[in-house]
Protein backbone atom coordinates (compact mmCIF):
# COMPACT_ATOMS: atom_id res chain seq x y z
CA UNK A 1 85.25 279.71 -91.33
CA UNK A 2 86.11 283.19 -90.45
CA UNK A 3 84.00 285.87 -90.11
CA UNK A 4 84.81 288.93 -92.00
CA UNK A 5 84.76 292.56 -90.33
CA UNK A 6 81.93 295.12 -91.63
CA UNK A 7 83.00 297.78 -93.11
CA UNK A 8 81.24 300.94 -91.65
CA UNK A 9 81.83 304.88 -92.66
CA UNK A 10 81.55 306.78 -89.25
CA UNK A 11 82.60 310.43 -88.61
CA UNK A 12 83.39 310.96 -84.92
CA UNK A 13 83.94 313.94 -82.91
CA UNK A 14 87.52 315.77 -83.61
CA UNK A 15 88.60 314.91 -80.02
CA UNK A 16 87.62 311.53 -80.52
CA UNK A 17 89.48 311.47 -84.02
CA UNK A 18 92.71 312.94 -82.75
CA UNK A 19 92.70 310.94 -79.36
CA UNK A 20 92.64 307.44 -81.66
CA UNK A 21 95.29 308.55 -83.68
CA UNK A 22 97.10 309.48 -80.73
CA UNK A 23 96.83 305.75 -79.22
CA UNK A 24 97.73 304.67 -82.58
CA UNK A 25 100.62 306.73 -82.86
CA UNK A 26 101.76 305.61 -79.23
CA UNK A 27 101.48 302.15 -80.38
CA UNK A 28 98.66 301.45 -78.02
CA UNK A 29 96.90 300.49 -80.56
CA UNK A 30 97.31 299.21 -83.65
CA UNK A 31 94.72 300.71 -86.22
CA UNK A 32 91.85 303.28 -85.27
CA UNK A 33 89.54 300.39 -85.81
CA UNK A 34 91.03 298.69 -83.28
CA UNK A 35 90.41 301.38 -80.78
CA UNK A 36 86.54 302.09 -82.21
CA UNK A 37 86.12 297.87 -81.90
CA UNK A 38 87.62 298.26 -77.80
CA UNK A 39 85.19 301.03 -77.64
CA UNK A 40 82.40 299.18 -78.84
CA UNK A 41 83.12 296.29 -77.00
CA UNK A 42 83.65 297.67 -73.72
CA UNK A 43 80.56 299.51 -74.25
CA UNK A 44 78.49 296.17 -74.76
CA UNK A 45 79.84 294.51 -71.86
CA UNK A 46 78.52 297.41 -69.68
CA UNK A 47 74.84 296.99 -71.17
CA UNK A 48 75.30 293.45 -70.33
CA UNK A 49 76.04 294.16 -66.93
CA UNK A 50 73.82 296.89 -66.65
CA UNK A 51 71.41 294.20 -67.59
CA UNK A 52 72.52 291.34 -65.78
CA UNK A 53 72.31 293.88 -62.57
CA UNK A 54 68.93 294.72 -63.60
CA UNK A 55 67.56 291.53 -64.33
CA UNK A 56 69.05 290.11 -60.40
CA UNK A 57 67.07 293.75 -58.43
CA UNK A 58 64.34 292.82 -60.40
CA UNK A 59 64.31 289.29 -59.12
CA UNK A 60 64.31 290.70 -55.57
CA UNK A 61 61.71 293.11 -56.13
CA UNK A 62 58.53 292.68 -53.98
CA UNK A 63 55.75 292.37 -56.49
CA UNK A 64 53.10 294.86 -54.28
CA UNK A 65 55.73 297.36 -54.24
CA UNK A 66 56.53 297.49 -57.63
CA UNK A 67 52.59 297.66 -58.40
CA UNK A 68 51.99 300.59 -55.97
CA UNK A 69 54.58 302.49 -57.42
CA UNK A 70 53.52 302.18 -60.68
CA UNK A 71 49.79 302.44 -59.78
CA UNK A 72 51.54 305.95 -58.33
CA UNK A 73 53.33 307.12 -61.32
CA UNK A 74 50.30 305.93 -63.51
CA UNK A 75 48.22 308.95 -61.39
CA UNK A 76 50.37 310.89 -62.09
CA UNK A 77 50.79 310.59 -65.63
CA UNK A 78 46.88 311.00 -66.02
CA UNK A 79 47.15 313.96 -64.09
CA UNK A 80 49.61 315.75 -66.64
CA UNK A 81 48.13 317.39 -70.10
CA UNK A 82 47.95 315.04 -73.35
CA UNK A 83 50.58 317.28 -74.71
CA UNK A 84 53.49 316.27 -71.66
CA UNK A 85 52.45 312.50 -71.95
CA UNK A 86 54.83 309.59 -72.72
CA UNK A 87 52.74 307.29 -73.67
């Protein structure tokens, strides 16, 4: 069974617009949803790496480090006004 595409409305920067319909054009691609799926796609494998890469520093990480430094940023977070606070 094959799964079926979603079918999105999306309005994109003119540049953006123009530069797809260029590649199109070009035959570099062969619809504009082809180059906003690339997009897309490329962009997920970067979080995944991003996260991957992440994931293997954090395995590394020296436990009393990490616990300092946030003990660190936590004093300084108290030390700000309610109003400037993240959390």
């Amino acid at each position: 069974m094959s799964e079926r595409n979603a079918e999105l409305t999306v309005t994109i920067a003119p540049h953006l617009a123009a530069y797809a319909e260029r590649l199109v054009a070009a035959g570099t691609a062969p619809t504009i949803s082809a180059v906003i799926n690339d997009a897309l796609e490329a962009q997920r494998r970067r979080d995944l790496e991003a996260r991957r890469l992440w994931n293997e520093a954090a395995e590394r990480a020296d436990p009393d480090a990490v616990a300092r430094t946030r003990s660190h940023a936590d004093a300084q977070i108290a030390d700000l006004p309610a109003s400037h606070r993240y959390r």
